[in-house]
C-alpha atoms as a PDB file:
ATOM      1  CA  UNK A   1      48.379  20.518 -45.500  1.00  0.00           C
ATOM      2  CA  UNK A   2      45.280  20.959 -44.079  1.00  0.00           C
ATOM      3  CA  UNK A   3      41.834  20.747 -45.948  1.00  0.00           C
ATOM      4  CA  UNK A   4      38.749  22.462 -44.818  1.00  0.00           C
ATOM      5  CA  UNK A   5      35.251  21.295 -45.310  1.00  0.00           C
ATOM      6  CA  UNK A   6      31.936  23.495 -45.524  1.00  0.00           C
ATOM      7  CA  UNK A   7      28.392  21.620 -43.802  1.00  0.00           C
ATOM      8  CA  UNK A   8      25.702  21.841 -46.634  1.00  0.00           C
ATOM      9  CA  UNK A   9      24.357  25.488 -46.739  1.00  0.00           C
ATOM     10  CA  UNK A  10      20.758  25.551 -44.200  1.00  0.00           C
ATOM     11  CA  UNK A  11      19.867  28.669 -41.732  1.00  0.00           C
ATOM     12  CA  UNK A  12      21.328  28.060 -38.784  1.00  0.00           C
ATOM     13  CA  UNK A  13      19.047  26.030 -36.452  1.00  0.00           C
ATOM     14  CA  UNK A  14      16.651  24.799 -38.651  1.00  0.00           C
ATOM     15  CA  UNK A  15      16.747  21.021 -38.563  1.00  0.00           C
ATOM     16  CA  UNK A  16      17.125  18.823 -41.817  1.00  0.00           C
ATOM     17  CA  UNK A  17      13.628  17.303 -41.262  1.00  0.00           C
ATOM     18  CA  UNK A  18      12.104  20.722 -41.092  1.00  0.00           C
ATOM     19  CA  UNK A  19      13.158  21.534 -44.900  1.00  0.00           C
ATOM     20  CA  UNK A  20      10.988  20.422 -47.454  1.00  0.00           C
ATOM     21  CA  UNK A  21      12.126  18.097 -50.603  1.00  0.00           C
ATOM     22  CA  UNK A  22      10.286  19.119 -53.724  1.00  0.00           C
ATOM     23  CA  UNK A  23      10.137  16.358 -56.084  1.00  0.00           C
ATOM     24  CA  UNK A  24       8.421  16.497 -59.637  1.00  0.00           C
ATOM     25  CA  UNK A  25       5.715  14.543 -59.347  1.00  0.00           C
ATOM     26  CA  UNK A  26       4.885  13.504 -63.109  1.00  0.00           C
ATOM     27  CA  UNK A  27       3.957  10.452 -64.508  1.00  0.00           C
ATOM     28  CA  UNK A  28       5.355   8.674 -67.375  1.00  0.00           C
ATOM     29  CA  UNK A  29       2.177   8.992 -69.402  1.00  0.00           C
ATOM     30  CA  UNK A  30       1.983  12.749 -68.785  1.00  0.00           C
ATOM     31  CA  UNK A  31       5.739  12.721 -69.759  1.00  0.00           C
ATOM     32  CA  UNK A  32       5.220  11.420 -72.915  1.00  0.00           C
ATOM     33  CA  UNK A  33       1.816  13.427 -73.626  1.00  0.00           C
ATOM     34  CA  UNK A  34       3.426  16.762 -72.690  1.00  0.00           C
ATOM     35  CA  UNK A  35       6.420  15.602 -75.120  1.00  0.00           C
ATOM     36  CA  UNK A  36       4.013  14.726 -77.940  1.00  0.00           C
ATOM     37  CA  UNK A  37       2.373  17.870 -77.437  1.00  0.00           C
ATOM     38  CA  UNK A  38       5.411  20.161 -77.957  1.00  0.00           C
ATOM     39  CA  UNK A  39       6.247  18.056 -81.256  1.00  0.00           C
ATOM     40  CA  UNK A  40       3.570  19.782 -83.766  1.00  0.00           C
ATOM     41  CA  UNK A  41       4.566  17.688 -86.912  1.00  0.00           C
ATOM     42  CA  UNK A  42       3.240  14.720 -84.572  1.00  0.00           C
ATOM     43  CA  UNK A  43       0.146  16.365 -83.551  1.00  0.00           C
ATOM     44  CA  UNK A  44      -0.784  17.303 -87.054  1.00  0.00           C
ATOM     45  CA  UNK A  45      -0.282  14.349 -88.540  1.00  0.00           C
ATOM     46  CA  UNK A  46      -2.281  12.376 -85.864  1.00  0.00           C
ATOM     47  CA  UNK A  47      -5.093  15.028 -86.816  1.00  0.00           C
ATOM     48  CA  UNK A  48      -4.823  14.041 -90.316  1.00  0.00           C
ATOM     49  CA  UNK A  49      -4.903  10.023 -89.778  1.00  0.00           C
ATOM     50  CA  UNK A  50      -7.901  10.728 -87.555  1.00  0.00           C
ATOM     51  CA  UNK A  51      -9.470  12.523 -90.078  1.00  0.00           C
ATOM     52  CA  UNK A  52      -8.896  10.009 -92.541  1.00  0.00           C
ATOM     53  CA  UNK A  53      -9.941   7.221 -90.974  1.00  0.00           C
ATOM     54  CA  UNK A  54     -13.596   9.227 -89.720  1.00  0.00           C
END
């Protein structure tokens, strides 16, 4: 039985060094700022202890 394998899909001629990687480029503190941003119960309460302690 004979098994038949398929080369990773490129165009035709167009060398592996030619194609560009794209990589998210994010660090972990902008992780975890964009996270605590999306969570609004955290982001009002750190409002409210911030106005408390002013």
């Amino acid at each position: 039985m004979a098994v038949q394998q398929q080369a990773a899909s490129r165009p035709a001629g167009v060398p592996s060094a030619a194609l560009p990687i794209r990589r998210r480029e994010a660090s972990l503190w902008a992780d975890a700022w964009r996270r605590l941003l999306k969570n609004k119960a955290a982001v009002m309460g750190g409002i409210i202890i911030i106005v408390i302690i002013l």
